[in-house]
PDB file of N, CA and C in Angstrom:
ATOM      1  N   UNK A   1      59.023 -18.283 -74.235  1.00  0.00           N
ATOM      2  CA  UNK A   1      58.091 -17.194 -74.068  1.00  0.00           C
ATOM      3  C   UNK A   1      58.864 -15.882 -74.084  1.00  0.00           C
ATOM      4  N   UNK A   2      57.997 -14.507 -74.763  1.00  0.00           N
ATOM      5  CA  UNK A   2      58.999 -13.736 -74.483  1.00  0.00           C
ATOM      6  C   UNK A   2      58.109 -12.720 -74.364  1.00  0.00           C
ATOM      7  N   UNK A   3      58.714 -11.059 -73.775  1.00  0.00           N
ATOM      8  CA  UNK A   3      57.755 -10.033 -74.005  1.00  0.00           C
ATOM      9  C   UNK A   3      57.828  -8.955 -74.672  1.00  0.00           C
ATOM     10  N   UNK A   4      57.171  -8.012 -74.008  1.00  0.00           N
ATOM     11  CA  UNK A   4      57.744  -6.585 -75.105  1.00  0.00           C
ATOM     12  C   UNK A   4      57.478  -5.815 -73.431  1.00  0.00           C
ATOM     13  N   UNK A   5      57.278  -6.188 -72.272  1.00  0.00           N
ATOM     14  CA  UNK A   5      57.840  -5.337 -71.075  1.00  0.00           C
ATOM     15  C   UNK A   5      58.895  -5.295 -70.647  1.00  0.00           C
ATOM     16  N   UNK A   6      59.963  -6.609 -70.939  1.00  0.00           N
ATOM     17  CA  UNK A   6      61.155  -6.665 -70.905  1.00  0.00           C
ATOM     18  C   UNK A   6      61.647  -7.201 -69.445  1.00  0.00           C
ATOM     19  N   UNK A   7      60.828  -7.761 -68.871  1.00  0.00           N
ATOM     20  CA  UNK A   7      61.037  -8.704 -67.568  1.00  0.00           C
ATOM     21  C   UNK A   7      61.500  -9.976 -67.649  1.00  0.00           C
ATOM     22  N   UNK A   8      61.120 -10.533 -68.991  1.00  0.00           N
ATOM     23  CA  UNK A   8      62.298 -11.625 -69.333  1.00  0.00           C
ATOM     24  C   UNK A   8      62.770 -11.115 -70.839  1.00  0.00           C
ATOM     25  N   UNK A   9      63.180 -12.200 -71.483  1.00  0.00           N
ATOM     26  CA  UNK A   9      63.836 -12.048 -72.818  1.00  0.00           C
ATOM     27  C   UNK A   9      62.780 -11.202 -73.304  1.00  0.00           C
ATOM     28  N   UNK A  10      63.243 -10.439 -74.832  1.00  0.00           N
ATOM     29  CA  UNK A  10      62.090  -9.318 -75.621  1.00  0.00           C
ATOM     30  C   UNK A  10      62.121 -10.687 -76.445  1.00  0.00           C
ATOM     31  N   UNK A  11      60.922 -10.406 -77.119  1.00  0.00           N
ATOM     32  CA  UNK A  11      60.018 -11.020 -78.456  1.00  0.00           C
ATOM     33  C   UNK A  11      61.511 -10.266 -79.895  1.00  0.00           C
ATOM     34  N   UNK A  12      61.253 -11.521 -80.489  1.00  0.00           N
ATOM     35  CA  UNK A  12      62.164 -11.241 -81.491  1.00  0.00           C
ATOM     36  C   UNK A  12      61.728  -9.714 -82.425  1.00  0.00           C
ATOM     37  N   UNK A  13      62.559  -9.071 -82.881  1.00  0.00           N
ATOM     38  CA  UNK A  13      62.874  -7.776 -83.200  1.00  0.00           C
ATOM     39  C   UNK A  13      62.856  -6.735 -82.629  1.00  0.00           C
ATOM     40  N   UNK A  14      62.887  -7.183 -81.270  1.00  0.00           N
ATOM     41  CA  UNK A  14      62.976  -6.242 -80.056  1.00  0.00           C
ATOM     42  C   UNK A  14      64.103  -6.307 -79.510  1.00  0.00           C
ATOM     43  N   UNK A  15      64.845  -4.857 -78.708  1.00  0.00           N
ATOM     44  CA  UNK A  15      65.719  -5.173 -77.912  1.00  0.00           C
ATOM     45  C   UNK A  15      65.339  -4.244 -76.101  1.00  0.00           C
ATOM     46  N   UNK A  16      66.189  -5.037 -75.907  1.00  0.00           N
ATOM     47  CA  UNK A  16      66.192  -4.641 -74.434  1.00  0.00           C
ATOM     48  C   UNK A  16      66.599  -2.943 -73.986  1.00  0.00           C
ATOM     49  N   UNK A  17      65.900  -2.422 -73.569  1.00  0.00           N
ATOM     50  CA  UNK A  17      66.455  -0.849 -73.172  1.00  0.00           C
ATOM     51  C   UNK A  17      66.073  -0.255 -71.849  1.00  0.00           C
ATOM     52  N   UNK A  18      67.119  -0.166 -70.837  1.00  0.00           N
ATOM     53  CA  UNK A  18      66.623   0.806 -69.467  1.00  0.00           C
ATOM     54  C   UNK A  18      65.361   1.802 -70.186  1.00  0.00           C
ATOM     55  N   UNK A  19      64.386   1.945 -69.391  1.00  0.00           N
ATOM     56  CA  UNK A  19      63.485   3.857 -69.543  1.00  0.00           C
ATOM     57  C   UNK A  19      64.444   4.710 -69.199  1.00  0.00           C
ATOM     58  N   UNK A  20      64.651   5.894 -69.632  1.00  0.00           N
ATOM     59  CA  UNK A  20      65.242   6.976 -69.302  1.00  0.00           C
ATOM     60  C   UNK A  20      63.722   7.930 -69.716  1.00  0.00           C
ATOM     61  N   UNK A  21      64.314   9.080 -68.902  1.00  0.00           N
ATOM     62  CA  UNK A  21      63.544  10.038 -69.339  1.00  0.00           C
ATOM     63  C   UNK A  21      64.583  11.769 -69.534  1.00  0.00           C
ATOM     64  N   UNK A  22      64.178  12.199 -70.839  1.00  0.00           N
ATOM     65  CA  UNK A  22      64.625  13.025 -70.959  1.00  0.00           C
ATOM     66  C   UNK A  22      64.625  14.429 -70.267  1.00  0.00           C
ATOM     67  N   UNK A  23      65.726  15.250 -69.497  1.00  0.00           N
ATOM     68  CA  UNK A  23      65.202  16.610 -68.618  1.00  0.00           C
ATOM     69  C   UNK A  23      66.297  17.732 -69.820  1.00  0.00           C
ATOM     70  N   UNK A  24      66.665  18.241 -68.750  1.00  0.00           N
ATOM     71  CA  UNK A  24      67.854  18.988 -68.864  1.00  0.00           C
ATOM     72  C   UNK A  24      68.189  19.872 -67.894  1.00  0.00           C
ATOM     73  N   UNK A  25      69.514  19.811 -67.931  1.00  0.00           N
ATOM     74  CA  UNK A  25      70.453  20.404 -66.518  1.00  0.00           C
ATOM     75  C   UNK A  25      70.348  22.035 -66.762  1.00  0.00           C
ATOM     76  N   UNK A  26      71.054  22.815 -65.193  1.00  0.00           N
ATOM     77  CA  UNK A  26      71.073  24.035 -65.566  1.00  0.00           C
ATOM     78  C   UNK A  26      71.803  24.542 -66.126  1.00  0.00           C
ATOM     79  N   UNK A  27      72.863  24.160 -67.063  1.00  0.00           N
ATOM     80  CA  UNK A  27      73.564  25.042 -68.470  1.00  0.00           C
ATOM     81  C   UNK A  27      72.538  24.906 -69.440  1.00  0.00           C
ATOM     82  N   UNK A  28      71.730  24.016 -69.823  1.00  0.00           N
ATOM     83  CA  UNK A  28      70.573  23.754 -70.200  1.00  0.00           C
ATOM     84  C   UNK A  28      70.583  22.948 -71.895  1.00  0.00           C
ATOM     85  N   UNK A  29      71.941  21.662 -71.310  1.00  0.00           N
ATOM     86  CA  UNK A  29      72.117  20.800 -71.649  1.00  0.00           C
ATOM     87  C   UNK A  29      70.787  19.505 -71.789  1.00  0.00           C
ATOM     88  N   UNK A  30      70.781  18.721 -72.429  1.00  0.00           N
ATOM     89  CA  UNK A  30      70.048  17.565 -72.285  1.00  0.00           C
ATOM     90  C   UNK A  30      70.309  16.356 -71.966  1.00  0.00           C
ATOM     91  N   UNK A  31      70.191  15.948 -70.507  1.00  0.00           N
ATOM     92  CA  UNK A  31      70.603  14.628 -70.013  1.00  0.00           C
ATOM     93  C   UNK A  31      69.458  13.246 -69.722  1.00  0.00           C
ATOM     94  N   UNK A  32      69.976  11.830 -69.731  1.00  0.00           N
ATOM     95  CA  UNK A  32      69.166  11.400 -70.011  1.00  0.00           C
ATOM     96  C   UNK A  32      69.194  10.532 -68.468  1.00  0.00           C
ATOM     97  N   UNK A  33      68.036  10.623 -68.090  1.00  0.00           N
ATOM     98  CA  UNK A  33      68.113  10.320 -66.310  1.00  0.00           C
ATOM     99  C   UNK A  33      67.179   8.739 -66.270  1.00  0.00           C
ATOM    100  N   UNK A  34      68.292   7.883 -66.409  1.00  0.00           N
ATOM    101  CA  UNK A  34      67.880   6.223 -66.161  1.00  0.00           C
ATOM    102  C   UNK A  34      67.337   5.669 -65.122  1.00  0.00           C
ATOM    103  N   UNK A  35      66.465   4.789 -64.868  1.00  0.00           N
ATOM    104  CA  UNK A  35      66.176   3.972 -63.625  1.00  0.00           C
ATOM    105  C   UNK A  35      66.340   3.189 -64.282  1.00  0.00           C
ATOM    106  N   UNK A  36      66.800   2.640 -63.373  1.00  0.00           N
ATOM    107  CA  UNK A  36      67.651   1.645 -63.582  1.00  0.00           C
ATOM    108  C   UNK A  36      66.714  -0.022 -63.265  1.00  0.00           C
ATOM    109  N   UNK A  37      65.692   0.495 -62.157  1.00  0.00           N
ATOM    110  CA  UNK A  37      65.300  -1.033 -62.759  1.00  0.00           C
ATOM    111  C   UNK A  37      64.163  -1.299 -63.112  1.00  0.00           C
ATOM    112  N   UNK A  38      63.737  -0.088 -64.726  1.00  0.00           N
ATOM    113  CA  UNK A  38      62.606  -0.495 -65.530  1.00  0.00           C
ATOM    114  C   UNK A  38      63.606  -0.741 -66.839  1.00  0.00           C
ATOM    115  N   UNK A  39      63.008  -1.744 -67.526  1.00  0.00           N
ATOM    116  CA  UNK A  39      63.373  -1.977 -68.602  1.00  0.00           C
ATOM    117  C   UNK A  39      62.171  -2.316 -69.885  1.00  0.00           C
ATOM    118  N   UNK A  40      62.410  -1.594 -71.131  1.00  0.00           N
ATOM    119  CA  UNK A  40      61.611  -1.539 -72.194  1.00  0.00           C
ATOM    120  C   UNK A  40      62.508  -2.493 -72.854  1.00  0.00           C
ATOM    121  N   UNK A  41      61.099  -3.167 -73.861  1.00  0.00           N
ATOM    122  CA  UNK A  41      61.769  -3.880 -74.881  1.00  0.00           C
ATOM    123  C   UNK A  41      61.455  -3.020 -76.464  1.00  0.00           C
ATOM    124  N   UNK A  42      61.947  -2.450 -77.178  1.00  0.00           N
ATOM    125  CA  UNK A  42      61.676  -1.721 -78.717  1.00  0.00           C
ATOM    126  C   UNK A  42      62.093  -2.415 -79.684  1.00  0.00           C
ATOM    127  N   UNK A  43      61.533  -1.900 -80.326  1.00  0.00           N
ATOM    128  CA  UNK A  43      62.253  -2.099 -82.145  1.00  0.00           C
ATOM    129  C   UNK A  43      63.513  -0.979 -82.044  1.00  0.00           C
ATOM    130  N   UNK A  44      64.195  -0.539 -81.922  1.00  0.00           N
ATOM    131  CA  UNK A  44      65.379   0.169 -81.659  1.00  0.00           C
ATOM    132  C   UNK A  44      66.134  -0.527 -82.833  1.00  0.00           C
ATOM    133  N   UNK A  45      66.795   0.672 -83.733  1.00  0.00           N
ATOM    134  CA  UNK A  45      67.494  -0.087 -84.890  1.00  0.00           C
ATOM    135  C   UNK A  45      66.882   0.399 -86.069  1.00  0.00           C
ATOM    136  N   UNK A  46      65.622   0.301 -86.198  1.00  0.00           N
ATOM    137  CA  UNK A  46      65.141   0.080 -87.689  1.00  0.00           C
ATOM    138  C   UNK A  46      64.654   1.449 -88.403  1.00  0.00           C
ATOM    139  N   UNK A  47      65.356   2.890 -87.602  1.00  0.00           N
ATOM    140  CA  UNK A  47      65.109   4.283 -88.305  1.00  0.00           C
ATOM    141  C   UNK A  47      63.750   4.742 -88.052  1.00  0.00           C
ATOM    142  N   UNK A  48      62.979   4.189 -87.288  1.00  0.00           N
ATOM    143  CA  UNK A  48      61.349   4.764 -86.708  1.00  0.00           C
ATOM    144  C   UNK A  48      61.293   4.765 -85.230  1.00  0.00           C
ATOM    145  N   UNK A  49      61.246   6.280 -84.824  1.00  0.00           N
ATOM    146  CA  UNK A  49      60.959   6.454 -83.548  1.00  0.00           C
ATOM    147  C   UNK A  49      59.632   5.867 -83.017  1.00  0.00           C
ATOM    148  N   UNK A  50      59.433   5.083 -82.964  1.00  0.00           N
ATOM    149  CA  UNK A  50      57.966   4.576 -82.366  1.00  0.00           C
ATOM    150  C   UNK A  50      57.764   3.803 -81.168  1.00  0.00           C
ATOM    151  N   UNK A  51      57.002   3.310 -80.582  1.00  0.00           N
ATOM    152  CA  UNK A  51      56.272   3.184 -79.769  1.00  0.00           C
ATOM    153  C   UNK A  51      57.308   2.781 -78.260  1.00  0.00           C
ATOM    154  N   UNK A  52      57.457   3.397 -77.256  1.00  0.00           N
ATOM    155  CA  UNK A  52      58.053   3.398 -75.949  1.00  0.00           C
ATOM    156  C   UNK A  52      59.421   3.810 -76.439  1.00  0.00           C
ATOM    157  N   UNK A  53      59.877   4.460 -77.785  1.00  0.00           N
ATOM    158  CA  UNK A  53      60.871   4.378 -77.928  1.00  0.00           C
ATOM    159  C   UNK A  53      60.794   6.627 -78.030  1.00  0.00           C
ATOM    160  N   UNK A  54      61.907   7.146 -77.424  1.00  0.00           N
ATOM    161  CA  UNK A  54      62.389   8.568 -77.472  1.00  0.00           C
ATOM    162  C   UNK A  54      64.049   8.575 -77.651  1.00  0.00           C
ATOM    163  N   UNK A  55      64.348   9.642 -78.080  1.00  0.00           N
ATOM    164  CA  UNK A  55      65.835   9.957 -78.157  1.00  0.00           C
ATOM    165  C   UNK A  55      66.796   9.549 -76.965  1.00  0.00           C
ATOM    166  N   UNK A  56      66.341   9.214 -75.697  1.00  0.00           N
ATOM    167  CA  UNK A  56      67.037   8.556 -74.301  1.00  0.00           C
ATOM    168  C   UNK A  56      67.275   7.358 -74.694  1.00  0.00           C
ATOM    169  N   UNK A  57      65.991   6.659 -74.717  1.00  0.00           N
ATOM    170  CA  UNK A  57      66.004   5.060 -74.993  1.00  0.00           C
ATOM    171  C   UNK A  57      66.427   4.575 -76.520  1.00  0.00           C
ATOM    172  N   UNK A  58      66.281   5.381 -77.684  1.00  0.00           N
ATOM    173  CA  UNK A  58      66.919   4.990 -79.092  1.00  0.00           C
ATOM    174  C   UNK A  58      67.382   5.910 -80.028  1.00  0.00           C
ATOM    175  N   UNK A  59      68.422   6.281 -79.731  1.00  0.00           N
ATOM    176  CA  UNK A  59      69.116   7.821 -80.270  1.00  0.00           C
ATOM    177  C   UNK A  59      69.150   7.456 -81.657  1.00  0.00           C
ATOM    178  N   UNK A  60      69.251   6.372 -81.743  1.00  0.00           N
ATOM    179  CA  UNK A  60      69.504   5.677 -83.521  1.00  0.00           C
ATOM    180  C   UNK A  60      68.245   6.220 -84.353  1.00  0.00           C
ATOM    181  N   UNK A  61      67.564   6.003 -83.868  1.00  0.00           N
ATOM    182  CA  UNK A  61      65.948   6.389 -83.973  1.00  0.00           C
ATOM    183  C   UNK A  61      65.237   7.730 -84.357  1.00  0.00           C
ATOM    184  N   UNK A  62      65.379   8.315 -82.514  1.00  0.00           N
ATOM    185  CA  UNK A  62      64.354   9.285 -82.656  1.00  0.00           C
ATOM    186  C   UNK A  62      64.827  10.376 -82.421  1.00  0.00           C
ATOM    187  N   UNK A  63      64.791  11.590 -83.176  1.00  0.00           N
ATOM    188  CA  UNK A  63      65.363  12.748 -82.773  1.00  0.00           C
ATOM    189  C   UNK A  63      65.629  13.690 -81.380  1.00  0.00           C
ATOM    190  N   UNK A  64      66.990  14.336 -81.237  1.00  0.00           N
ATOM    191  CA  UNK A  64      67.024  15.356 -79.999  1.00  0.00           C
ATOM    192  C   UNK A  64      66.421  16.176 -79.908  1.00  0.00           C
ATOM    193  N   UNK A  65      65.455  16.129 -78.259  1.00  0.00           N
ATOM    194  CA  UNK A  65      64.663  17.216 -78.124  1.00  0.00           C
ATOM    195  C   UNK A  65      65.281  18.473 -77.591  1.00  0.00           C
ATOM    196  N   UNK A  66      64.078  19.043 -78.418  1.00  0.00           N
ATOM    197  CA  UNK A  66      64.728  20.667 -77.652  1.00  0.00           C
ATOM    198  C   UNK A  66      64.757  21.296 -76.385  1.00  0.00           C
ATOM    199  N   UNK A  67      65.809  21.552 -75.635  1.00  0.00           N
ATOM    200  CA  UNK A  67      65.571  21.930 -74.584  1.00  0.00           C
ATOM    201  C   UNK A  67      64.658  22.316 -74.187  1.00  0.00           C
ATOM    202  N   UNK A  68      64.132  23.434 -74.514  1.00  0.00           N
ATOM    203  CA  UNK A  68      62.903  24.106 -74.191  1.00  0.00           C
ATOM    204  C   UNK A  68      62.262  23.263 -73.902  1.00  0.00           C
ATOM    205  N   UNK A  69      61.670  22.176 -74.503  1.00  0.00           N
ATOM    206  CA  UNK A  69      60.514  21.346 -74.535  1.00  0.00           C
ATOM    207  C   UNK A  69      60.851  20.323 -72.899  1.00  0.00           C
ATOM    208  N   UNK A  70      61.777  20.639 -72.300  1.00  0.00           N
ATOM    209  CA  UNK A  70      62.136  19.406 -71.578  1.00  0.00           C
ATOM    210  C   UNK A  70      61.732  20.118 -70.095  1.00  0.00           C
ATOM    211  N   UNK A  71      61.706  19.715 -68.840  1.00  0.00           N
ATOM    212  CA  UNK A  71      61.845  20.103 -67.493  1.00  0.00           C
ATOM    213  C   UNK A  71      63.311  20.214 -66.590  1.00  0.00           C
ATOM    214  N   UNK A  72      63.524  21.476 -66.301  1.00  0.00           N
ATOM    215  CA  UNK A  72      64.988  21.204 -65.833  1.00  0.00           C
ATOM    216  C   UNK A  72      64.971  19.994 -64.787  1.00  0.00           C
ATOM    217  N   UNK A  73      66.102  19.668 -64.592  1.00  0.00           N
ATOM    218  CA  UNK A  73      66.692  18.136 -63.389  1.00  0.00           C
ATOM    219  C   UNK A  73      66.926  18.777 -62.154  1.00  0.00           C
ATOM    220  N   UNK A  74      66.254  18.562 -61.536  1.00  0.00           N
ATOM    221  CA  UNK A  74      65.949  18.715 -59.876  1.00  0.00           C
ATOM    222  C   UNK A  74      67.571  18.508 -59.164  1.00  0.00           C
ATOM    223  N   UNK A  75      68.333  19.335 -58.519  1.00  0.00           N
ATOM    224  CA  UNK A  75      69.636  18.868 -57.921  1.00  0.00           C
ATOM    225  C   UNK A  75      69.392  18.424 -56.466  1.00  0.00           C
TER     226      UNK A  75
END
């Protein structure tokens, strides 16, 4: 059995990926802030940013956002 929430093995052409979510710090850099115990399963790999997948979780993928667009990271 497998899934695409990633609580056990992913479904074939999926891989396993922590959530991150994208902020950015105050030089106003872009960092990618993990918890650590959610895990996504994606298509990661195959050149289409799509579905649960962003530039944190599949850089291969999906393009860097622009700062602007992000919320600074709480210290």
């Amino acid at each position: 059995m497998c899934t695409v929430l990633g609580y056990m093995p992913c479904c074939s052409g999926l891989v396993s990926r922590y959530v991150k979510t994208s902020m950015k710090n105050q030089s106003n850099e872009i960092v990618c802030i993990e918890e650590m115990t959610k895990i996504r399963c994606v298509k990661a790999g195959d050149g289409i940013c799509g579905t649960g997948e962003d530039w944190c979780v599949s850089p291969e993928d999906c393009p860097k956002p622009s700062p602007e667009s992000l919320e600074l990271y709480p210290l």
